[in-house]
PDB file of N, CA and C in Angstrom:
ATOM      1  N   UNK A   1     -83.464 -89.108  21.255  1.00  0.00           N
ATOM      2  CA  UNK A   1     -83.574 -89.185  22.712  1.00  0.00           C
ATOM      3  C   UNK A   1     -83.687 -87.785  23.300  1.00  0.00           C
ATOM      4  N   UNK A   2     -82.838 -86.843  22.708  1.00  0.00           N
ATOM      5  CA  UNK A   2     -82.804 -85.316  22.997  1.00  0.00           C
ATOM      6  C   UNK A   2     -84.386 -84.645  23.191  1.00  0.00           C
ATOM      7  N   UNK A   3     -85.231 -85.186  22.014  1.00  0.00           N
ATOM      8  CA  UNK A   3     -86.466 -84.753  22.151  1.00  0.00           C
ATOM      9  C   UNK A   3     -87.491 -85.615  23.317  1.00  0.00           C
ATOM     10  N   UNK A   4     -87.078 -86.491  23.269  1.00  0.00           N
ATOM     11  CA  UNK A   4     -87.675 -87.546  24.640  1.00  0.00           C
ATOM     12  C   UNK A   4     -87.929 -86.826  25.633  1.00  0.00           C
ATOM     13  N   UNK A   5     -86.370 -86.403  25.845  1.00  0.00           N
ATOM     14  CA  UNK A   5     -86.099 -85.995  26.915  1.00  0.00           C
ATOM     15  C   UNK A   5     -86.824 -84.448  27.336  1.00  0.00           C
ATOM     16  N   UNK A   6     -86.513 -83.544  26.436  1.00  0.00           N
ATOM     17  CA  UNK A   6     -87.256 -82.269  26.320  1.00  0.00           C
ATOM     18  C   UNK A   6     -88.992 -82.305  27.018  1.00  0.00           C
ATOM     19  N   UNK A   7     -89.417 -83.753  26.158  1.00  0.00           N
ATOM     20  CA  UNK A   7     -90.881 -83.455  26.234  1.00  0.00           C
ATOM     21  C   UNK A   7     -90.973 -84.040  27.611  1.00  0.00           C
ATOM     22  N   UNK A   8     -90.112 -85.086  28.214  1.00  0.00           N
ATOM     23  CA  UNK A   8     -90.250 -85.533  29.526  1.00  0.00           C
ATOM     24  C   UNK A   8     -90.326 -84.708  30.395  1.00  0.00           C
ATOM     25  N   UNK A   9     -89.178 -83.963  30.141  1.00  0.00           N
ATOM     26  CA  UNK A   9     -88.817 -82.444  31.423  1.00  0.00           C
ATOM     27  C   UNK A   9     -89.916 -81.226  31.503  1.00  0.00           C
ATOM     28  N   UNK A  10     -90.231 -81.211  29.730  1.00  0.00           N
ATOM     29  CA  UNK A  10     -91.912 -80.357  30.979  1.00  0.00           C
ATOM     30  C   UNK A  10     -93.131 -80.431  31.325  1.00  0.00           C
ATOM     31  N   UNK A  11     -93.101 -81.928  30.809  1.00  0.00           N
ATOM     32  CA  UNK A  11     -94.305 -82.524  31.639  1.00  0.00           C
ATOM     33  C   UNK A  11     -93.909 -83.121  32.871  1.00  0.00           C
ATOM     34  N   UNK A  12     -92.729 -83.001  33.637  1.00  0.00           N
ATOM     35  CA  UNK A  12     -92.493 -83.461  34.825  1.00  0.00           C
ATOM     36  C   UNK A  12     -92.409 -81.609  35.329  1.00  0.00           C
ATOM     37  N   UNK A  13     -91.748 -80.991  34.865  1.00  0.00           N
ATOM     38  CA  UNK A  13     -91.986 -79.558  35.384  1.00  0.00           C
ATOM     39  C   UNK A  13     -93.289 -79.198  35.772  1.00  0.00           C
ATOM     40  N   UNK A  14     -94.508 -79.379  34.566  1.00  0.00           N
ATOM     41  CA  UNK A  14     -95.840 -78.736  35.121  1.00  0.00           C
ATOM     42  C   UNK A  14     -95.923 -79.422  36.525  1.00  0.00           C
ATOM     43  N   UNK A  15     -95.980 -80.994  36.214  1.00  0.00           N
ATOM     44  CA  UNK A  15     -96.578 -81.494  37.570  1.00  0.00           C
ATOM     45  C   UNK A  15     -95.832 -80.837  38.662  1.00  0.00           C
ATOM     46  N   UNK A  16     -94.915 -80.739  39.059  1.00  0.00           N
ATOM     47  CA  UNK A  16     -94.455 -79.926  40.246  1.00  0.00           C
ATOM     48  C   UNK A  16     -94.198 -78.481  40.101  1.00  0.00           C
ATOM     49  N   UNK A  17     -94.989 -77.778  39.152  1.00  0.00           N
ATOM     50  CA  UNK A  17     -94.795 -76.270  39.261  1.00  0.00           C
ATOM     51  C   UNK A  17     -93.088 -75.826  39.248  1.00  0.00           C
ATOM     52  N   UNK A  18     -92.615 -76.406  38.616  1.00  0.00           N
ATOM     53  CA  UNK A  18     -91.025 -75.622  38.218  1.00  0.00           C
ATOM     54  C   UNK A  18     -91.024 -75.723  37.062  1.00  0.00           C
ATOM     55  N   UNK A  19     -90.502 -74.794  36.462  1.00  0.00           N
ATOM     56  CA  UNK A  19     -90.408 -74.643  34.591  1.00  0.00           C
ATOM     57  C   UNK A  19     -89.099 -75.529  34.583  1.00  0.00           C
ATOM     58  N   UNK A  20     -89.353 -75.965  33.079  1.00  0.00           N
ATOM     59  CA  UNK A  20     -88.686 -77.115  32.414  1.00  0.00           C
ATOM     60  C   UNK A  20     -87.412 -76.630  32.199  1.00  0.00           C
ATOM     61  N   UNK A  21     -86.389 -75.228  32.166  1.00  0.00           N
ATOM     62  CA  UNK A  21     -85.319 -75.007  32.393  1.00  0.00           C
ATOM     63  C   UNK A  21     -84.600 -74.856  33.992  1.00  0.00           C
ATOM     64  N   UNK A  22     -85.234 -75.638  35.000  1.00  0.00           N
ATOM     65  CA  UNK A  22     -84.823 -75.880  36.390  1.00  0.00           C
ATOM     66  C   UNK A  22     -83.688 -76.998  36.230  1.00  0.00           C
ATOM     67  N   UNK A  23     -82.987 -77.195  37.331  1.00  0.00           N
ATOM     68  CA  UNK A  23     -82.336 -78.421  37.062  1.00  0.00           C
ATOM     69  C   UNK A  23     -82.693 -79.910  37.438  1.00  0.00           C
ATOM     70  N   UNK A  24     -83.964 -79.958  38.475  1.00  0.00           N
ATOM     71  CA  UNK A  24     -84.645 -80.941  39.019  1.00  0.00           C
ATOM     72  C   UNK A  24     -85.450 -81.981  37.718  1.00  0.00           C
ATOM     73  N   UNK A  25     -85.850 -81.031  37.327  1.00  0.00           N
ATOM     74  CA  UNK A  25     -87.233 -82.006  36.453  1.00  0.00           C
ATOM     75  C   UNK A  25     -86.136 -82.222  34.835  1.00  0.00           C
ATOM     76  N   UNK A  26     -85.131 -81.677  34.764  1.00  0.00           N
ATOM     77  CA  UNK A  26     -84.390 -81.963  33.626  1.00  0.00           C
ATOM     78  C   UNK A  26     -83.634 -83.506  33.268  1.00  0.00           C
ATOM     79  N   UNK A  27     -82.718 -83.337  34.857  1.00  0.00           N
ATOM     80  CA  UNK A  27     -82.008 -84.963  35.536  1.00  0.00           C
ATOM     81  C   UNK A  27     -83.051 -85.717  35.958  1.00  0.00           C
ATOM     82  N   UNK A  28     -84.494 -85.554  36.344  1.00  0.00           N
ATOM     83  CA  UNK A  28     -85.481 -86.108  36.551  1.00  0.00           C
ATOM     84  C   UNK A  28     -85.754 -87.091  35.021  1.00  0.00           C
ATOM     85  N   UNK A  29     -85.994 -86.405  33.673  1.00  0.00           N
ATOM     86  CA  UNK A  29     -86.806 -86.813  33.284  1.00  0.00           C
ATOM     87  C   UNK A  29     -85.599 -87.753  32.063  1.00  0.00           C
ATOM     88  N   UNK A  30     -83.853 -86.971  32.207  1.00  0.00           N
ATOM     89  CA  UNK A  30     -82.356 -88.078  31.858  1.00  0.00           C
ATOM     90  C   UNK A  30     -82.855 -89.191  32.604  1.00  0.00           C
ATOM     91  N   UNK A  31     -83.259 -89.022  33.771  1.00  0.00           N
ATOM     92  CA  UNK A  31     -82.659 -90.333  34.961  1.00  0.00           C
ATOM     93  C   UNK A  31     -83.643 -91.279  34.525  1.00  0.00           C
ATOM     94  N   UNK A  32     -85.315 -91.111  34.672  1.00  0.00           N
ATOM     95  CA  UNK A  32     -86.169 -91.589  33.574  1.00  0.00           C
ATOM     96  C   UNK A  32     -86.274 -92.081  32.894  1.00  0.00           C
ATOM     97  N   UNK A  33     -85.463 -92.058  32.052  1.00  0.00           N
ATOM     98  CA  UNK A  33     -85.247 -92.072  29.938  1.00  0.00           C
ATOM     99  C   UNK A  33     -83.941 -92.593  30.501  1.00  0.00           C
ATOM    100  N   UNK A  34     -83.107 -92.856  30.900  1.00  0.00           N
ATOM    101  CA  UNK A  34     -82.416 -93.750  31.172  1.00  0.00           C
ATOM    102  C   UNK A  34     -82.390 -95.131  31.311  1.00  0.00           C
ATOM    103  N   UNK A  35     -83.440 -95.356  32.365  1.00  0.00           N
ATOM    104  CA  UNK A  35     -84.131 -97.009  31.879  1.00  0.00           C
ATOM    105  C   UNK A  35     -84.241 -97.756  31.087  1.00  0.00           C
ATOM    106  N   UNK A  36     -84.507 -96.941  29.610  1.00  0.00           N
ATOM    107  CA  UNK A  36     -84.124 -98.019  28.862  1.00  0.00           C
ATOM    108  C   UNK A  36     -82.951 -98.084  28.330  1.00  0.00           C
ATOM    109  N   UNK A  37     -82.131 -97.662  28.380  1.00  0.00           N
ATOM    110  CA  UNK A  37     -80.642 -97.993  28.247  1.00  0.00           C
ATOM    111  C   UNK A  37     -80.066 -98.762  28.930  1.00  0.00           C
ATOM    112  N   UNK A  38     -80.616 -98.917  30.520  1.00  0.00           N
ATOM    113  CA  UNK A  38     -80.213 -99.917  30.919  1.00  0.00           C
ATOM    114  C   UNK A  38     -81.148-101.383  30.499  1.00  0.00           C
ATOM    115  N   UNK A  39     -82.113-101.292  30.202  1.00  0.00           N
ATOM    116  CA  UNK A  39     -82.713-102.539  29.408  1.00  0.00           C
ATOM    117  C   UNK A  39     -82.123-102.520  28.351  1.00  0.00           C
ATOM    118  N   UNK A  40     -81.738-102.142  27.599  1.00  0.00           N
ATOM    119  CA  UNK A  40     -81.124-102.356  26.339  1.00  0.00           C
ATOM    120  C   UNK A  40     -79.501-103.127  26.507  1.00  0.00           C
ATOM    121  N   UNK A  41     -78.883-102.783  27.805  1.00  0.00           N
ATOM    122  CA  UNK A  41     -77.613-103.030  28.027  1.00  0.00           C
ATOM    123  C   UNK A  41     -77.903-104.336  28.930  1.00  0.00           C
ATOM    124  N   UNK A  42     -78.970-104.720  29.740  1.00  0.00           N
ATOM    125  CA  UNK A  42     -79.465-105.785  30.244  1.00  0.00           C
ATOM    126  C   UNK A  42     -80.017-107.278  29.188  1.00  0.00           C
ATOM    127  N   UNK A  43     -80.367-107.014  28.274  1.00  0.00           N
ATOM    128  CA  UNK A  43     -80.751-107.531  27.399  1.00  0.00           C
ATOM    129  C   UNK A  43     -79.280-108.216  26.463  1.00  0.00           C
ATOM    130  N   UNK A  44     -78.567-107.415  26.174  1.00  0.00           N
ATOM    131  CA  UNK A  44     -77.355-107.564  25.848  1.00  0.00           C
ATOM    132  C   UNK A  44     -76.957-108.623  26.919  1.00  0.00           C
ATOM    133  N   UNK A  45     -76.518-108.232  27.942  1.00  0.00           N
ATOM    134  CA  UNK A  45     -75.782-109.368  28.768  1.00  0.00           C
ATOM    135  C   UNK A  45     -76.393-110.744  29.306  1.00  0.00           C
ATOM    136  N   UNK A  46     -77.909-110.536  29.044  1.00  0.00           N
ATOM    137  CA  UNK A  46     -78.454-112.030  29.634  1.00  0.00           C
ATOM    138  C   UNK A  46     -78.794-112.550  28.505  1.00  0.00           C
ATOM    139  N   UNK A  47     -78.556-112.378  27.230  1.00  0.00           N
ATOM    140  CA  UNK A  47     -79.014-112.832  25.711  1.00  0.00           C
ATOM    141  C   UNK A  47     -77.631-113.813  25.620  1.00  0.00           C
ATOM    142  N   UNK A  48     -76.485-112.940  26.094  1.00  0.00           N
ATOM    143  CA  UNK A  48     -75.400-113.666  25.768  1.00  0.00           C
ATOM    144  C   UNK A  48     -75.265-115.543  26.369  1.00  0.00           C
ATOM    145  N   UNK A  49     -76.070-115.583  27.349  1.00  0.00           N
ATOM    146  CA  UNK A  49     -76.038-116.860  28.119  1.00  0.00           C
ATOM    147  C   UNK A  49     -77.367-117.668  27.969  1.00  0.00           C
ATOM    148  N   UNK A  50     -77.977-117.307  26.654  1.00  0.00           N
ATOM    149  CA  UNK A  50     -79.235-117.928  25.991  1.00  0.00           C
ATOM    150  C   UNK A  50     -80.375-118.527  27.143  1.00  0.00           C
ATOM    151  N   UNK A  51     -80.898-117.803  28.018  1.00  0.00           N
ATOM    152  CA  UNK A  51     -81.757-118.226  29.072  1.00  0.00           C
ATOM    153  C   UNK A  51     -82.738-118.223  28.004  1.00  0.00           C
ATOM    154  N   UNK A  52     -83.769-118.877  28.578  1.00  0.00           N
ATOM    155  CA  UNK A  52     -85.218-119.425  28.436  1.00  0.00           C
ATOM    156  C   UNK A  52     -85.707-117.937  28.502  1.00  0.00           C
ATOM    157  N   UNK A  53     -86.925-117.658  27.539  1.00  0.00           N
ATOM    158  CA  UNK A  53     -87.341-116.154  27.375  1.00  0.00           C
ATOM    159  C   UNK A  53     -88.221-115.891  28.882  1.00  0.00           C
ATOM    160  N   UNK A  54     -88.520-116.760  29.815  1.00  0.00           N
ATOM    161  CA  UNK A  54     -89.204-116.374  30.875  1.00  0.00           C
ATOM    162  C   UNK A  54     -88.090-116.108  31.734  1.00  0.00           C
ATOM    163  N   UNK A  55     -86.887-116.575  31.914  1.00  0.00           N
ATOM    164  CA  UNK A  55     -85.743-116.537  32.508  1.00  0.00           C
ATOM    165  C   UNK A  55     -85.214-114.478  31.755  1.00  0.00           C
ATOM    166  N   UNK A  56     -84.880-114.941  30.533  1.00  0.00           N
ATOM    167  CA  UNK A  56     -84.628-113.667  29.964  1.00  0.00           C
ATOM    168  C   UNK A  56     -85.609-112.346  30.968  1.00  0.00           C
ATOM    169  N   UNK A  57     -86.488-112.636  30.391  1.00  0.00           N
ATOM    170  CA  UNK A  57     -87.419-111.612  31.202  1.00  0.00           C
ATOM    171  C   UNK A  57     -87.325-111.338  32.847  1.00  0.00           C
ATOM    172  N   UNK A  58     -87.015-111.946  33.535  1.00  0.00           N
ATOM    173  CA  UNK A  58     -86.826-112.115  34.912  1.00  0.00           C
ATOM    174  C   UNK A  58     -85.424-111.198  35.256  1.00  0.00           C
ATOM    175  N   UNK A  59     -84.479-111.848  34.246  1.00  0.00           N
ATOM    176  CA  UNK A  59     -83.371-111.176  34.586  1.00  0.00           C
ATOM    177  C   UNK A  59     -83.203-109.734  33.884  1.00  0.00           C
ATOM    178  N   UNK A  60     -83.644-109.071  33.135  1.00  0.00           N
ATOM    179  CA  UNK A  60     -83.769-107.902  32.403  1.00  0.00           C
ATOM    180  C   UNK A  60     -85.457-106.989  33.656  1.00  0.00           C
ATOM    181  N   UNK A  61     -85.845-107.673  34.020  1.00  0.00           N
ATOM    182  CA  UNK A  61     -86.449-107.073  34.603  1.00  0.00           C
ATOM    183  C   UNK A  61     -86.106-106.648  36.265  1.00  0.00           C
ATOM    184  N   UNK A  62     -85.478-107.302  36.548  1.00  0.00           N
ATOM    185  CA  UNK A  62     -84.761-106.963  38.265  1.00  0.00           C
ATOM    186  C   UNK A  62     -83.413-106.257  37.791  1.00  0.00           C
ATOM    187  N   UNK A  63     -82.559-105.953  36.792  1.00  0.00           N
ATOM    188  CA  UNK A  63     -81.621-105.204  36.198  1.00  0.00           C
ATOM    189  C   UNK A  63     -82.374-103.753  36.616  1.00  0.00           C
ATOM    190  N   UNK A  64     -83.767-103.715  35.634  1.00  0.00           N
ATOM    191  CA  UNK A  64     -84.829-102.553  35.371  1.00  0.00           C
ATOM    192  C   UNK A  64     -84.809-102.545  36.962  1.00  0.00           C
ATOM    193  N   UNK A  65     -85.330-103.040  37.414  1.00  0.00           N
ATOM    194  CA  UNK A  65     -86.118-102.680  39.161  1.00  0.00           C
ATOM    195  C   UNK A  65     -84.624-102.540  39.831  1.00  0.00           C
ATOM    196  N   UNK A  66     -83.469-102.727  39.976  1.00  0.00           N
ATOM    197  CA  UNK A  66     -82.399-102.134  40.611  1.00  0.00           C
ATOM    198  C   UNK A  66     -81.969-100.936  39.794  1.00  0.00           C
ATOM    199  N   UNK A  67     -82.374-100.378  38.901  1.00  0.00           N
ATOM    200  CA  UNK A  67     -81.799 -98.956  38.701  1.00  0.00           C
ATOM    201  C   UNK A  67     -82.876 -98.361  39.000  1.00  0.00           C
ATOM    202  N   UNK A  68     -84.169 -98.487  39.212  1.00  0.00           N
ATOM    203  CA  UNK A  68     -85.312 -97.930  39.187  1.00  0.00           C
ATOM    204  C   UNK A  68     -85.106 -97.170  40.881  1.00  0.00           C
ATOM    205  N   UNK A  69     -85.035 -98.251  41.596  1.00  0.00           N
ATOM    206  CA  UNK A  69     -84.583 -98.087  42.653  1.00  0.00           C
ATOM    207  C   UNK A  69     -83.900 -97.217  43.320  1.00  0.00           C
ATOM    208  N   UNK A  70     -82.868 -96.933  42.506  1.00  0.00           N
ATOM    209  CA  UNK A  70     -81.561 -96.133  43.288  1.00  0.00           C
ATOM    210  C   UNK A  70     -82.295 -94.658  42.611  1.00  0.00           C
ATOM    211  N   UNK A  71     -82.883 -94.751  40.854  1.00  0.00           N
ATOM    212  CA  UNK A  71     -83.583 -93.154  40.777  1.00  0.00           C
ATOM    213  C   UNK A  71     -84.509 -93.030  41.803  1.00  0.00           C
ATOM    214  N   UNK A  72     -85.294 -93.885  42.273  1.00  0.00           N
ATOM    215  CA  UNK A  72     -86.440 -93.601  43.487  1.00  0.00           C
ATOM    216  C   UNK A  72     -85.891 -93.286  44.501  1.00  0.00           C
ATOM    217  N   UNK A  73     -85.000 -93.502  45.085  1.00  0.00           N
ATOM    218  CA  UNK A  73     -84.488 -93.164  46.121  1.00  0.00           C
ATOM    219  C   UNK A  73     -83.900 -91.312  45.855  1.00  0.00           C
ATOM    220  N   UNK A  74     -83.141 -91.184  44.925  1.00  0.00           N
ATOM    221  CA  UNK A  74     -82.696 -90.053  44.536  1.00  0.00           C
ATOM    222  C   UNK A  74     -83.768 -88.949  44.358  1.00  0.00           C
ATOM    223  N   UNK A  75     -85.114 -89.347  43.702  1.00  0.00           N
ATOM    224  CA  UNK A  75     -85.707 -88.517  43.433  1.00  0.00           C
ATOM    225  C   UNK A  75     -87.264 -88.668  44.493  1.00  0.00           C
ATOM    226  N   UNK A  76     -86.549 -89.041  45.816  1.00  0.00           N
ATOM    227  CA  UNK A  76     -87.731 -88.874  46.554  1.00  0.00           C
ATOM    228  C   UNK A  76     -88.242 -87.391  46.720  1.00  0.00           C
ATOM    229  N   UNK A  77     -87.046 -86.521  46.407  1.00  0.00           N
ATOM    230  CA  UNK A  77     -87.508 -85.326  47.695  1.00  0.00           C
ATOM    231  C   UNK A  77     -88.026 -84.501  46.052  1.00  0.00           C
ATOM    232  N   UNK A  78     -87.947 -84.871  45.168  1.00  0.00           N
ATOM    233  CA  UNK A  78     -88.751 -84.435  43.736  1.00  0.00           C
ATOM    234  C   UNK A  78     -90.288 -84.207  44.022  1.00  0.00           C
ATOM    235  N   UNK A  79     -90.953 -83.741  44.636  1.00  0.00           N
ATOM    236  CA  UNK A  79     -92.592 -83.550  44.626  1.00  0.00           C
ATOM    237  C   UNK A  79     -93.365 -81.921  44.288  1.00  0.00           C
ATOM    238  N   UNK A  80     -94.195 -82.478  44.143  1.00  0.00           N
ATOM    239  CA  UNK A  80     -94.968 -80.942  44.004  1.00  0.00           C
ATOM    240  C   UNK A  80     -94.487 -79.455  44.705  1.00  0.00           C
ATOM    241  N   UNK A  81     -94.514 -78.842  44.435  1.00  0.00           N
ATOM    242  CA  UNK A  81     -94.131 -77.452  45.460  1.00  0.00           C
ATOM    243  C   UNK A  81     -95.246 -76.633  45.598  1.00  0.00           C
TER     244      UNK A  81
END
């Protein structure tokens, strides 16, 4: 994940012109690469109550779109410089 993360942070650095040892595009590209941990931990908890795989999917996917959310919100003011 360490390297994930590395290669995330400076290809989110170029795009906004800050080098990849800033602290923006670093928690940018954790917060990112985070997602699937929370699918992975979403998956876990709606597996446990054996939904229907279209059900499964529904609920692992609005898990995904409420954390997505709160990084979008956080990383609005993240843009080009």
């Amino acid at each position: 994940m360490d390297q994930f993360v590395a290669v995330a942070t400076e290809i989110l650095a170029a795009r906004v012109g800050m080098a990849a040892d800033d602290p923006e595009p670093q928690i940018a590209a954790r917060s990112l690469l985070g997602l699937w941990h929370v699918q992975a931990e979403s998956l876990r908890k709606h597996l446990n109550d054996s939904p229907a795989p279209g059900q499964l999917h529904e609920q692992v996917t609005a898990d995904v779109r409420r954390a997505a959310a709160l990084i979008d919100a956080g990383l609005h003011g993240f843009t080009r410089r």
